[in-house]
Protein backbone atom coordinates (compact mmCIF):
# COMPACT_ATOMS: atom_id res chain seq x y z
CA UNK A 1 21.84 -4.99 9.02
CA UNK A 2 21.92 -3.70 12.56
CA UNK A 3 19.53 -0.98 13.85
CA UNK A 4 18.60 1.71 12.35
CA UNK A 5 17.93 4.79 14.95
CA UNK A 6 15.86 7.40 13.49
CA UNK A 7 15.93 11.67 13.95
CA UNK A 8 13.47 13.99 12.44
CA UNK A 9 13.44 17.70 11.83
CA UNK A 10 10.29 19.42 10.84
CA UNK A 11 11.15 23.16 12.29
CA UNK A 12 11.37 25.77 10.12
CA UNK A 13 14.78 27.39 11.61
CA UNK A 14 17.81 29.62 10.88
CA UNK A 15 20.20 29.54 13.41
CA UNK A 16 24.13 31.18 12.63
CA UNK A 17 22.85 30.35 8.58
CA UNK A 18 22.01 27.19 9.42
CA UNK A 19 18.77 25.79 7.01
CA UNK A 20 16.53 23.22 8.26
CA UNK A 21 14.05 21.01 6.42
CA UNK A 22 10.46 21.68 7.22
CA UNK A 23 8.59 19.25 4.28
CA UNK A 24 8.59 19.15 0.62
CA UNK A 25 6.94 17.61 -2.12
CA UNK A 26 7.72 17.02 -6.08
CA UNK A 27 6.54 20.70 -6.44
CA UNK A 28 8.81 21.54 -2.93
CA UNK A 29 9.66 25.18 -3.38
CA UNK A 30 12.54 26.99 -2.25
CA UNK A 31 13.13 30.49 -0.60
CA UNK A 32 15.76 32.82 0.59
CA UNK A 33 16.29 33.67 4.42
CA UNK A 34 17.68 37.17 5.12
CA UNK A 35 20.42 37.10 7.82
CA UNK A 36 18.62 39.74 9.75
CA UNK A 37 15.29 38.69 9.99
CA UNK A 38 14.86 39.83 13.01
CA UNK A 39 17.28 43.09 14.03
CA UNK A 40 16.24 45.96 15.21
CA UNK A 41 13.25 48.09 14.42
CA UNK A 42 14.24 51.14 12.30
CA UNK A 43 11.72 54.14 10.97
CA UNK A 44 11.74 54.45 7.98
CA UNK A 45 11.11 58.17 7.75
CA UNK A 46 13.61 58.88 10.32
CA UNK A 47 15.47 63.02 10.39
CA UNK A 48 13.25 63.12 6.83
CA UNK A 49 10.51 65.54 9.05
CA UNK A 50 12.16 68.33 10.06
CA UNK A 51 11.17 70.55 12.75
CA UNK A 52 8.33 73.59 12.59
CA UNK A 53 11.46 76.02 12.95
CA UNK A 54 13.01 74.58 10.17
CA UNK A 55 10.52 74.10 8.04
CA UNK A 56 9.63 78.25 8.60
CA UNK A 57 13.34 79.06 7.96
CA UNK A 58 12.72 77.24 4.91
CA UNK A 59 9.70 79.19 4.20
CA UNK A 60 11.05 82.54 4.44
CA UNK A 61 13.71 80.89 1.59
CA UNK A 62 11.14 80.09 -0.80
CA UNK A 63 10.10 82.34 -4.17
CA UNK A 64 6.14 82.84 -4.08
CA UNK A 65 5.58 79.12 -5.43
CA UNK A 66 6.00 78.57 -1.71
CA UNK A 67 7.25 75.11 -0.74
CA UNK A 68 9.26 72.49 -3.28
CA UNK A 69 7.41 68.72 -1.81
CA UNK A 70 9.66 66.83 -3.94
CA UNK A 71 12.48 68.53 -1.91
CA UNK A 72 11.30 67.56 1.80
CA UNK A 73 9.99 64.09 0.48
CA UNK A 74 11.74 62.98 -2.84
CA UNK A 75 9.71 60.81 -5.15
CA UNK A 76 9.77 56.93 -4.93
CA UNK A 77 11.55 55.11 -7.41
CA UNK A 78 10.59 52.03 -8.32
CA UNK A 79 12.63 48.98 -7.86
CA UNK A 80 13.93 47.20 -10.81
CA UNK A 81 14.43 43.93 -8.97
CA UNK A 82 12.20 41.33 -9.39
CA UNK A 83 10.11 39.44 -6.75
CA UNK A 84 11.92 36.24 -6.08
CA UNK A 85 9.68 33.43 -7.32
CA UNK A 86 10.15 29.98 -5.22
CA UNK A 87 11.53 26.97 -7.28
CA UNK A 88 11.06 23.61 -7.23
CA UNK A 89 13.86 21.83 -5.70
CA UNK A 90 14.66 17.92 -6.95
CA UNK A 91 16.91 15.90 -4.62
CA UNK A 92 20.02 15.29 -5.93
CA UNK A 93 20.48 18.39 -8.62
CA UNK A 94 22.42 20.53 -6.00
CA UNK A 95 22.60 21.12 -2.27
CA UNK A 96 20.35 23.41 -0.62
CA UNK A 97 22.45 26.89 0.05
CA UNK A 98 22.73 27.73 4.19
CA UNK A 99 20.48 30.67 3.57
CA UNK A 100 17.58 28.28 1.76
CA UNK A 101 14.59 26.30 3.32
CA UNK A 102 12.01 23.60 1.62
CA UNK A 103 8.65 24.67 2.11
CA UNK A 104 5.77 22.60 0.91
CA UNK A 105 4.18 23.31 -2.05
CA UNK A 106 0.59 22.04 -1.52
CA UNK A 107 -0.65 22.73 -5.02
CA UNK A 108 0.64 19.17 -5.49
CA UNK A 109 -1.09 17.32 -2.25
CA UNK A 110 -4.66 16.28 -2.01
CA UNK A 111 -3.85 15.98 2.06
CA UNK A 112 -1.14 16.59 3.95
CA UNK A 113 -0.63 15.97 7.46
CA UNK A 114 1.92 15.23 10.20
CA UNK A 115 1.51 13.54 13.59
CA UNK A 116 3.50 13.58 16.27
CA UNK A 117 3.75 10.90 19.08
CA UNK A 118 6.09 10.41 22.30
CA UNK A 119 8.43 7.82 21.05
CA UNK A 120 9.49 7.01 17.59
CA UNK A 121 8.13 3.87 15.87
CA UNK A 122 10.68 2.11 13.74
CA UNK A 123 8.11 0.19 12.60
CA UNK A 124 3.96 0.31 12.16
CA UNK A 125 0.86 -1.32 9.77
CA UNK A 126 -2.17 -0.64 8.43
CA UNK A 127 -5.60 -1.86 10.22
CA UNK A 128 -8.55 -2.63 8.39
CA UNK A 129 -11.73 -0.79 9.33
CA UNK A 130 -15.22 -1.19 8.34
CA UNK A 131 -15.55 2.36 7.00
CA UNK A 132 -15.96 1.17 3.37
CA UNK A 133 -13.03 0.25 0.58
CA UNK A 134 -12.55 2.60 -2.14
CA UNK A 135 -12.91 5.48 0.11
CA UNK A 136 -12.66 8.98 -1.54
CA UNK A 137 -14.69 11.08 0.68
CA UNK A 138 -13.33 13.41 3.27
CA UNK A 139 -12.22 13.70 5.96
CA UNK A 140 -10.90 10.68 6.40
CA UNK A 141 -9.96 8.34 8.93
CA UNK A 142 -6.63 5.89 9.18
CA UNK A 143 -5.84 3.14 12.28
CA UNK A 144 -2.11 2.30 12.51
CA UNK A 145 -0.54 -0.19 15.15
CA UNK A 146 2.70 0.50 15.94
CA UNK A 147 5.73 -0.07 18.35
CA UNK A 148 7.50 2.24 19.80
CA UNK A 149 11.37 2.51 20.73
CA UNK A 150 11.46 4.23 23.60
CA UNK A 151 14.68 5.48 25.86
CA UNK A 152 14.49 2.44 28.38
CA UNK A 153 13.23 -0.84 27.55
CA UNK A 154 10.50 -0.97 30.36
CA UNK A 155 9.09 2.31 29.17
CA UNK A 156 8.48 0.39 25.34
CA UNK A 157 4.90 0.01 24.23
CA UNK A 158 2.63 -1.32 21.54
CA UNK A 159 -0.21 1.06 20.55
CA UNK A 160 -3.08 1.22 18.34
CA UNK A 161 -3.51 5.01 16.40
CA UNK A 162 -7.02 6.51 15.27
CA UNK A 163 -6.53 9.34 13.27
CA UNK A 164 -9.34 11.57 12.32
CA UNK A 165 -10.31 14.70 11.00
CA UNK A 166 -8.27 14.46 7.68
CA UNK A 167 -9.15 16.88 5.63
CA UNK A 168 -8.02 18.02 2.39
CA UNK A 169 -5.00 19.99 1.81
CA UNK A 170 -6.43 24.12 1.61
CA UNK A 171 -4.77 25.20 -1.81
CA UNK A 172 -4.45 29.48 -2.66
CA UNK A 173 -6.70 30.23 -5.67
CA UNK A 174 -9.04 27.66 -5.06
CA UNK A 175 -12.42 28.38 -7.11
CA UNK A 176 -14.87 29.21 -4.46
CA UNK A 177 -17.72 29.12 -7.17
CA UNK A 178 -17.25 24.74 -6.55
CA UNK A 179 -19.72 22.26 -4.76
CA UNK A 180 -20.69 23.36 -1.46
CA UNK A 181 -19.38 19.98 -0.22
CA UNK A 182 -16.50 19.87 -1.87
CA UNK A 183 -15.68 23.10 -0.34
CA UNK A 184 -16.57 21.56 3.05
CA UNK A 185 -14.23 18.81 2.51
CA UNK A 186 -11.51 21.83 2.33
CA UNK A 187 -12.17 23.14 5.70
CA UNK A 188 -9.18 24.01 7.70
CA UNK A 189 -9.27 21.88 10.61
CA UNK A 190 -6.37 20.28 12.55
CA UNK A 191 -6.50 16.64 12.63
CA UNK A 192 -7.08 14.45 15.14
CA UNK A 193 -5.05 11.90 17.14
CA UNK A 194 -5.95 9.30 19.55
CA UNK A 195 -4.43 6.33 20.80
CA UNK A 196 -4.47 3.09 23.38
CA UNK A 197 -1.51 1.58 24.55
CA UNK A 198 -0.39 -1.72 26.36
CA UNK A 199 2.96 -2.11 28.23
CA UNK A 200 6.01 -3.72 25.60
CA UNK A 201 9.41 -5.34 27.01
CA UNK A 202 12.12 -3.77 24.46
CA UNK A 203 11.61 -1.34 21.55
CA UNK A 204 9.71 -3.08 18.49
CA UNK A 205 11.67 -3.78 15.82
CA UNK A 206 8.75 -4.70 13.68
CA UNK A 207 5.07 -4.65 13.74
CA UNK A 208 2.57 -6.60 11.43
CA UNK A 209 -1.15 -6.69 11.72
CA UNK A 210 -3.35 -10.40 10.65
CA UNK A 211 -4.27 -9.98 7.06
CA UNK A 212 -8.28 -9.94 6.72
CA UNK A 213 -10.41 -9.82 3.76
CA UNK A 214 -10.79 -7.11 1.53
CA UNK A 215 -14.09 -5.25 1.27
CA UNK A 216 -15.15 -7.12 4.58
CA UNK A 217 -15.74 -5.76 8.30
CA UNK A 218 -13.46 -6.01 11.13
CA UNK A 219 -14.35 -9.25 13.87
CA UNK A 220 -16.65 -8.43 16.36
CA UNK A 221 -15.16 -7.85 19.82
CA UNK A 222 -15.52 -11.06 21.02
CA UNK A 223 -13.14 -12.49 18.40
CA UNK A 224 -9.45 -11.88 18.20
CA UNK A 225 -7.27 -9.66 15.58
CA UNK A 226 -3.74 -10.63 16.21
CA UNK A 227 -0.73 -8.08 15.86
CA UNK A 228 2.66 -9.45 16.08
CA UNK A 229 6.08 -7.55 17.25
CA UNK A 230 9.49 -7.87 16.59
CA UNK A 231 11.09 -7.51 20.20
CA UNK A 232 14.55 -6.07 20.45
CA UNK A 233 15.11 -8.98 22.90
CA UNK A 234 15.20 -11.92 20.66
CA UNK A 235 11.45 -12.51 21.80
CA UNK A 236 7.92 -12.24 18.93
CA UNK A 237 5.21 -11.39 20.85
CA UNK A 238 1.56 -11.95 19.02
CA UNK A 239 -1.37 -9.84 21.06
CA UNK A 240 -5.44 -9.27 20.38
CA UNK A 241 -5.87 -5.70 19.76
CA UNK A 242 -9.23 -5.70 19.06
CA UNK A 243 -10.42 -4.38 22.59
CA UNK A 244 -7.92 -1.28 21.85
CA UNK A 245 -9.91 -0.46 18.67
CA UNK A 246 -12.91 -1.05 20.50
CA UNK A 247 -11.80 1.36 23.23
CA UNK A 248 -11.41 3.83 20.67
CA UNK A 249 -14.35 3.57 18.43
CA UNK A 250 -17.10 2.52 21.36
CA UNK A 251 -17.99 5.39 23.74
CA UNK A 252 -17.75 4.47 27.22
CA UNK A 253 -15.96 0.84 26.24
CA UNK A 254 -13.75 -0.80 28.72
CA UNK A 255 -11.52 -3.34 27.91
CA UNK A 256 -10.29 -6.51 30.07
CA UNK A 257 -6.75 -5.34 30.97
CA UNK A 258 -5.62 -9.10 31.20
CA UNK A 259 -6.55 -9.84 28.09
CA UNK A 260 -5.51 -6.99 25.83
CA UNK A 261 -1.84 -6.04 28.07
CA UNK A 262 -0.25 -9.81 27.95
CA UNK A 263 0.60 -11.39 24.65
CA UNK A 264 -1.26 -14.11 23.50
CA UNK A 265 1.58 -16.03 23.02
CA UNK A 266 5.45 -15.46 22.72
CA UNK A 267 7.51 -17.08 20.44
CA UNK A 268 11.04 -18.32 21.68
CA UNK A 269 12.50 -19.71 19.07
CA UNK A 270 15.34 -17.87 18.16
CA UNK A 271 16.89 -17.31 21.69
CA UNK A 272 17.98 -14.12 22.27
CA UNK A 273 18.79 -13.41 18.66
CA UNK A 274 17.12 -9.87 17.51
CA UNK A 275 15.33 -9.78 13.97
CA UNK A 276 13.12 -7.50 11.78
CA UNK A 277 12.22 -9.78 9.51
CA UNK A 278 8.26 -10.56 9.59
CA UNK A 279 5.21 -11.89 8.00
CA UNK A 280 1.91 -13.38 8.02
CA UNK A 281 0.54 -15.39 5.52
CA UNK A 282 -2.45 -14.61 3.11
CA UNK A 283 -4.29 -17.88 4.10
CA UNK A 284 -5.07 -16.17 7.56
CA UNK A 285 -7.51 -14.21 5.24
CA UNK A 286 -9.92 -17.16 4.62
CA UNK A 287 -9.06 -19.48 7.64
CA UNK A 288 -8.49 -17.16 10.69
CA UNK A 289 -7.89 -20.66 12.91
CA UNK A 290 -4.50 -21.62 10.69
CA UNK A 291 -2.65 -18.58 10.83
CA UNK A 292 1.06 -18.50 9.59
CA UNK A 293 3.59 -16.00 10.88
CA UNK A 294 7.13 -16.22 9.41
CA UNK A 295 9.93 -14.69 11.31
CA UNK A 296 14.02 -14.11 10.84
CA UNK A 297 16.74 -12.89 13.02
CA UNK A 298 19.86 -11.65 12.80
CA UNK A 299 21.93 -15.02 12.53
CA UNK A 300 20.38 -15.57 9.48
CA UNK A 301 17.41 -18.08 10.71
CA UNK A 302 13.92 -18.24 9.75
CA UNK A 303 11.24 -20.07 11.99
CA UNK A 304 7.55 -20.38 11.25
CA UNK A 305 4.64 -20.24 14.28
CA UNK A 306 1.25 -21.34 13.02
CA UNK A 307 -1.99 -21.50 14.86
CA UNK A 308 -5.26 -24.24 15.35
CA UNK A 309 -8.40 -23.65 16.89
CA UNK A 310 -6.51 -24.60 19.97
CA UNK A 311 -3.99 -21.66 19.94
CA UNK A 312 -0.22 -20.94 18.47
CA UNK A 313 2.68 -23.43 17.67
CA UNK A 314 6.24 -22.51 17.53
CA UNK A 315 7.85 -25.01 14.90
CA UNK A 316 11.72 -25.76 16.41
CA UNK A 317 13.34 -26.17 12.86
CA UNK A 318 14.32 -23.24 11.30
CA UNK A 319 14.73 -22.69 7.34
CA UNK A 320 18.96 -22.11 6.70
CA UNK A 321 19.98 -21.08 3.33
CA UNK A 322 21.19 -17.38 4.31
CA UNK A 323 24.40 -17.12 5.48
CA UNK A 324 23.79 -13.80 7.35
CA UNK A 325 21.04 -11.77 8.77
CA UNK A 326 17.61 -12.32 7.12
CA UNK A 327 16.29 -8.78 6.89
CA UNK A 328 13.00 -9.59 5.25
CA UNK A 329 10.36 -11.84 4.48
CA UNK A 330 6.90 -11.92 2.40
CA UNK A 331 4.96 -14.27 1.90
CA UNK A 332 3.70 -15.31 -1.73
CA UNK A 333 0.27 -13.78 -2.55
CA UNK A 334 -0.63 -16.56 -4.73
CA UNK A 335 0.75 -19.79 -3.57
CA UNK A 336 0.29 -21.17 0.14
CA UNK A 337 3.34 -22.53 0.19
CA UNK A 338 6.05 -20.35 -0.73
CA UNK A 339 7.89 -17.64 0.67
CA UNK A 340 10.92 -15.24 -0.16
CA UNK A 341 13.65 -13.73 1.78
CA UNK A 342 16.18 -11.82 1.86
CA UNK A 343 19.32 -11.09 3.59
CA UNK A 344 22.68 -8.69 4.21
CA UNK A 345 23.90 -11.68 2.28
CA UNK A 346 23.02 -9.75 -0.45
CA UNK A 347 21.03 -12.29 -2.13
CA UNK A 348 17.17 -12.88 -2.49
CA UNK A 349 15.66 -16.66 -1.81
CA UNK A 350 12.38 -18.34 -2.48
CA UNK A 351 11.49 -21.29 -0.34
CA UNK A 352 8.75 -23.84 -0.54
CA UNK A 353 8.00 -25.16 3.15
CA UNK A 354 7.56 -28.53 2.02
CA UNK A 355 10.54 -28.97 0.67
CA UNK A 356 12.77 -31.03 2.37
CA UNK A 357 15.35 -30.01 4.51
CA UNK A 358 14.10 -26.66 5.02
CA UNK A 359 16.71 -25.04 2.44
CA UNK A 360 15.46 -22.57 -0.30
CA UNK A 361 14.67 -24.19 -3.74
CA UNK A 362 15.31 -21.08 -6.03
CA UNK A 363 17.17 -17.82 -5.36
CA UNK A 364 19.53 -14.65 -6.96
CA UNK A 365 22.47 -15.15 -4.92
CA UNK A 366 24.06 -11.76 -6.10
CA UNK A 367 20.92 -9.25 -6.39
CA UNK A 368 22.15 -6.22 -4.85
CA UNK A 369 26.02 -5.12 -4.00
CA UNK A 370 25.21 -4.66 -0.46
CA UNK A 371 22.66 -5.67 2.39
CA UNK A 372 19.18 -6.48 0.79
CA UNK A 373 16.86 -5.25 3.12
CA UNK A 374 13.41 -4.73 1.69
CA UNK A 375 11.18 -6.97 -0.51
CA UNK A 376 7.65 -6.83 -1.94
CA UNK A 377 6.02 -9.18 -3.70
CA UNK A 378 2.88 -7.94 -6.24
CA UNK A 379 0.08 -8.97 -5.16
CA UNK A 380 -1.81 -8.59 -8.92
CA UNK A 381 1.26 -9.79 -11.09
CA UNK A 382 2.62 -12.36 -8.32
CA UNK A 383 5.58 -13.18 -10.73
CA UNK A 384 7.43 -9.68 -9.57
CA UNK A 385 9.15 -9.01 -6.98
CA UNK A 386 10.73 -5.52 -5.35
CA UNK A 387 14.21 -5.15 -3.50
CA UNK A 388 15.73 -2.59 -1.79
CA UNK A 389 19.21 -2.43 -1.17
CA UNK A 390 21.91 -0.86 1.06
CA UNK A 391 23.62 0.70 -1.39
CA UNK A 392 20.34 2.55 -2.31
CA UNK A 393 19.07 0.40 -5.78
CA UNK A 394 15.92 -0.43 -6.05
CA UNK A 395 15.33 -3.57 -8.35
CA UNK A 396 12.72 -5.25 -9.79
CA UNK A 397 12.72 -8.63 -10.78
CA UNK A 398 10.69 -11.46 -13.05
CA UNK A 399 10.46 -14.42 -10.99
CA UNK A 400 9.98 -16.62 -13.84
CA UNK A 401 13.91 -16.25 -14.59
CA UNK A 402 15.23 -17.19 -11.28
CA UNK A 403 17.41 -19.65 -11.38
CA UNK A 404 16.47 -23.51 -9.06
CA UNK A 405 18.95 -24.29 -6.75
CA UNK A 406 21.40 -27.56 -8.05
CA UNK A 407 21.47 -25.69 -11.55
CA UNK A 408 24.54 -23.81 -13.23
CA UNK A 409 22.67 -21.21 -14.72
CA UNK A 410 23.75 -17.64 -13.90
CA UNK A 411 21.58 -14.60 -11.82
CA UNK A 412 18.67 -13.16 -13.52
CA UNK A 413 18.79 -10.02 -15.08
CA UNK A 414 15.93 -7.49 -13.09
CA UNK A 415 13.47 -5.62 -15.14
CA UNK A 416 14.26 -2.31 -13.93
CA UNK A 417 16.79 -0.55 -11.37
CA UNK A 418 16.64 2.38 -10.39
CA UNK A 419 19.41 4.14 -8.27
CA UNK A 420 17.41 7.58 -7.42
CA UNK A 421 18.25 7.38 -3.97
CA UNK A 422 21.70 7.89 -2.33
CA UNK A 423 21.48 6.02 0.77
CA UNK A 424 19.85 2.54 2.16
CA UNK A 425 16.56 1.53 1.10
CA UNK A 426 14.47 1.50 4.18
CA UNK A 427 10.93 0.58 2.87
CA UNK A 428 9.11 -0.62 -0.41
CA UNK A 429 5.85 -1.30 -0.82
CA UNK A 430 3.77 -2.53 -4.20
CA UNK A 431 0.55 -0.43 -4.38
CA UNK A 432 -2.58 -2.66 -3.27
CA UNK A 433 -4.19 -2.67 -6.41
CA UNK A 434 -1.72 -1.30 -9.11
CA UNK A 435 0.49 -3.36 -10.37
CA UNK A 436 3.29 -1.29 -11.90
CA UNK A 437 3.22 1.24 -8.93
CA UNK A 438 5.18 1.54 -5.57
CA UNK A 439 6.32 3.19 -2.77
CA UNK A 440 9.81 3.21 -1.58
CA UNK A 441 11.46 5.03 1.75
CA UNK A 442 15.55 5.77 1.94
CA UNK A 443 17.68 7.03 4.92
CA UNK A 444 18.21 9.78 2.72
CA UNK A 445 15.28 11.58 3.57
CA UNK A 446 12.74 10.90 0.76
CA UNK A 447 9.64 8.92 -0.17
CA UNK A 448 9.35 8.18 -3.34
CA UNK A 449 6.24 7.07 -5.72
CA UNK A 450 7.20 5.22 -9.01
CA UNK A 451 5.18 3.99 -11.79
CA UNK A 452 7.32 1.28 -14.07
CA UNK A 453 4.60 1.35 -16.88
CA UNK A 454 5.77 5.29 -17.47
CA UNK A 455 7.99 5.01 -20.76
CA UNK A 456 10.19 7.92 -21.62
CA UNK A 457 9.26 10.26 -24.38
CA UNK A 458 10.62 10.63 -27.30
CA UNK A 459 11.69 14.40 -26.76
CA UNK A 460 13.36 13.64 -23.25
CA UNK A 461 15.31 10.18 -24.47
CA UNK A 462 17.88 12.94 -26.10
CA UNK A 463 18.22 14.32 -22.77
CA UNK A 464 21.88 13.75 -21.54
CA UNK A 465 23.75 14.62 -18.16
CA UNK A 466 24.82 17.55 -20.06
CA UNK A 467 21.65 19.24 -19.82
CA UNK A 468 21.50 18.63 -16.08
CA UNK A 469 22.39 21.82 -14.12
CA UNK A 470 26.25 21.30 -12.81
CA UNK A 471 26.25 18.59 -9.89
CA UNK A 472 22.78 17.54 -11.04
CA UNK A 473 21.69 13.64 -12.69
CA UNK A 474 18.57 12.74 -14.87
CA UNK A 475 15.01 12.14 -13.22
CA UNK A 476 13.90 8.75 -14.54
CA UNK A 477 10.69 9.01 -15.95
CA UNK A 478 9.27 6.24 -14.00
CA UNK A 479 9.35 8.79 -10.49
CA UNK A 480 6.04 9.91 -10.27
CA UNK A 481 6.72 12.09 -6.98
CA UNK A 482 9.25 13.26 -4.01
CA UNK A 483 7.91 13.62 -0.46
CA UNK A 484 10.31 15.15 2.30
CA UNK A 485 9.94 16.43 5.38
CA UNK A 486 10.71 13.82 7.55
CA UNK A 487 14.78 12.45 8.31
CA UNK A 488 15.74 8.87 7.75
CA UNK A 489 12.04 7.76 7.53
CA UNK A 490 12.06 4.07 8.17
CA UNK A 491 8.56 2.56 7.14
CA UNK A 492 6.16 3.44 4.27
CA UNK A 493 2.84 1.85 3.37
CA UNK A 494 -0.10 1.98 1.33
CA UNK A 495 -3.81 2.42 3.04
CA UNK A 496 -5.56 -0.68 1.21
CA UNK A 497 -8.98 1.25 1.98
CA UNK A 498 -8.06 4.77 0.91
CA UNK A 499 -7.07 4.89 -3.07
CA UNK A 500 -3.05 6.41 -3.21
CA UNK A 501 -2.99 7.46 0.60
CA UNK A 502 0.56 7.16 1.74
CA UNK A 503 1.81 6.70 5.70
CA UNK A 504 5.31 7.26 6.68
CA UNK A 505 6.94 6.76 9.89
CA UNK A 506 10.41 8.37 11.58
CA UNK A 507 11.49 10.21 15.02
CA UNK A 508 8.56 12.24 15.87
CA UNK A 509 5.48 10.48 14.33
CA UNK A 510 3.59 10.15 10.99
CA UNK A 511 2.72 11.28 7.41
CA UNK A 512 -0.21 10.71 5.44
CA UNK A 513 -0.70 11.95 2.36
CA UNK A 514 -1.97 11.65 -0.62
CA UNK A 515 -1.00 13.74 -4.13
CA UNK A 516 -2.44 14.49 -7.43
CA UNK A 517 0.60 11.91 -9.00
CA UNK A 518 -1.49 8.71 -8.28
């Protein structure tokens, strides 16, 4: 699948009837735009007061009663037409009319905020911080790493992202009679922003961040947290970041340039190939000196790099079962060994790096109709697995049923599909600690948040397409929400530390949120 470039709108504009997005949720509400907003200023009461002359003419006209008021200034009807009342809008049920916006209807978030940086990140992940799991409190803080893709390839970088100040999302008719600090949880602040940045040859393709253990601290300085970067020029770089998120958290901290702006090692093994696909493995977690980083490229290869106490090792044989470009990898969250894949092939493989030969040793050779280019493997049930495919299906699959390679037996059947979204799956993402939730991202605009253990009720399973409104299709029951806002948003991710916060990436920056769905 070849590059995905990314634009955002997030003005509020009407230009010739021309509506643009500004953001949305489930509970997105839509308005009407007058042509003439903005035309010339008229008074209202204009030749209604007459002139002293004329009112004394009239004077000398009138019986005793003297003047008629209702005469000079006629009473004001009422108008019979009601106050338009915003609706929700659902993707999908009918286009949005030129003279109609989506404004955000923030009855529905529990935060809500947008940051903007200079160059778009295709790509970003989620640092762990030793502000506490399980964190509910506000405001909040998040640390990203990302990569940027910027308009020339020398003016590319890799930065790490604090941001800060995240309050809660201020709702009308809150009740002002609730806790004091609940209230100041509320408070209308802007968030806050701040970033470090190293020099990066080529736009990042992809960015992932060491796994570390959960409810644990991040390494002192002195010890290394690895980030690794997909390089559009065939190279994976692997740096230390942690003197950038000591920079940021340490007042008065300064880094060694030369050891936080060079990589700490480059892998070369697929030429000048370009990839996305990328992945460490779990085991990092308990044995930071034997790291494993998994990596394919476009001409469908996958090599693995792994790491003693000495430093990083490019292996030179690659893993060939795909027959085109390997869009994805994951490691398995439960066995050391294994990994899966998947490709514009259109198929999904799991491989055992022992095996022999370095071919896959199970695998659904048909599991989309186009490109797969997404996977996610649950980390709680490890015998599921997510794809995400160009033609916009999301599937779920058991991977008890798939079939071993050398057998005749045909392609599993997935658990679930869902084709919600009308255009390539960009992102999809298991929740951390939920194992029938997820996040997916589409180039059709929308996040979405799905729940498979949601089962349809009995009143709705008459429901047909009839009762749709013309144009429209069914909402499965399993969508728990709709986030917009953002245009052909290309990463999505789950904070492990901060229960059902959401972060988004496209053109102009971020979104984190976090709704009253999960």
């Amino acid at each position: 699948m070849s590059k995905r470039a990314v634009t955002e709108l997030q003005t509020t504009s009407v230009d010739d009837g021309q509506a643009y997005l500004k953001a949305s949720g489930s509970g997105a509400k839509r308005e009407n735009i007058g042509n003439n907003e903005m035309g010339e200023f008229e008074d209202a009461w204009e030749d209604e007061i007459e002139s002293d002359e004329e009112v004394t003419d009239r004077d000398g006209d009138e019986g005793e009663d003297g003047m008629e008021v209702d005469e000079i200034m006629p009473a004001i009807e009422e108008s019979e037409e009601q106050p338009l009342i915003p609706d929700t809008f659902i993707p999908g049920m009918r286009p949005l009319e030129k003279d109609e916006i989506l404004e955000p209807d923030d009855s529905v978030y529990i935060m809500r905020h947008s940051m903007n940086v200079n160059w778009p990140c295709l790509s970003f992940d989620i640092l762990r911080d030793s502000l506490g799991d399980q964190r509910q409190r506000y405001p909040a803080t998040a640390y990203l790493v990302a990569g940027t893709q910027a308009d020339l390839a020398k003016n590319n970088e890799l930065s790490v992202y604090k941001m800060s100040s995240l309050h809660r999302t201020q709702k009308d008719g809150d009740d002002s009679d609730s806790d004091d600090e609940e209230n100041d949880d509320d408070l209308d602040e802007d968030a806050i922003l701040e970033f470090r940045s190293v020099p990066h040859l080529g736009g990042v393709n992809r960015v992932r961040v060491q796994p570390l253990p959960p409810s644990t601290p991040l390494p002192p300085v002195s010890q290394p947290y690895h980030a690794a970067t997909w390089a559009e020029t065939g190279k994976v770089h692997i740096w230390d970041i942690r003197p950038l998120i000591a920079s940021l958290d340490v007042p008065g901290y300064t880094y060694d340039k030369s050891r936080a702006q060079m990589p700490v090692f480059t892998v070369n093994s697929h030429g000048r190939a370009e990839g996305f696909a990328m992945d460490w493995a779990a085991s990092g977690v308990t044995n930071p000196s034997a790291l494993r980083l998994l990596t394919g490229d476009i001409h469908s290869k996958i090599y693995l790099t792994t790491s003693t106490p000495s430093g990083f090792n490019a292996l030179s044989q690659p893993f060939l079962s795909h027959t085109s470009s390997v869009e994805d990898v994951q490691w398995s969250p439960s066995e050391a060994t294994v990994f899966a894949s998947c490709s514009a092939d259109q198929s999904v493989q799991i491989w055992d790096v022992r095996s022999k030969g370095r071919k896959s040793v199970a695998g659904i050779d048909a599991a989309h109709e186009s490109d797969v280019n997404v996977i996610s493997w649950n980390k709680t049930s490890t015998y599921l697995l997510l794809s995400g495919g160009d033609e916009g299906a999301i599937k779920t699959w058991d991977l008890r049923n798939v079939k071993k390679k050398g057998t005749s037996n045909p392609d599993p059947t997935p658990v679930a599909s869902f084709t919600w979204h009308s255009a390539p799956i960009t992102s999809i993402e298991w929740h951390p600690t939920e194992d029938s939730i997820f996040a997916a991202s589409g180039a059709d605009d929308q996040v979405t948040l799905w729940d498979l253990g949601v089962e349809q009720d009995d009143d709705e399973a008459g429901n047909t397409m009839d009762d749709m409104p013309a144009g429209g299709r069914e909402v499965p029951p399993q969508l728990l929400f709709v986030h917009q806002g953002q245009k052909d948003v290309k990463e999505v991710h789950w904070h492990p530390q901060i229960p059902g916060a959401v972060i988004s990436t496209a053109l102009d920056g971020f979104n984190i949120f976090k709704t009253i769905s999960v």
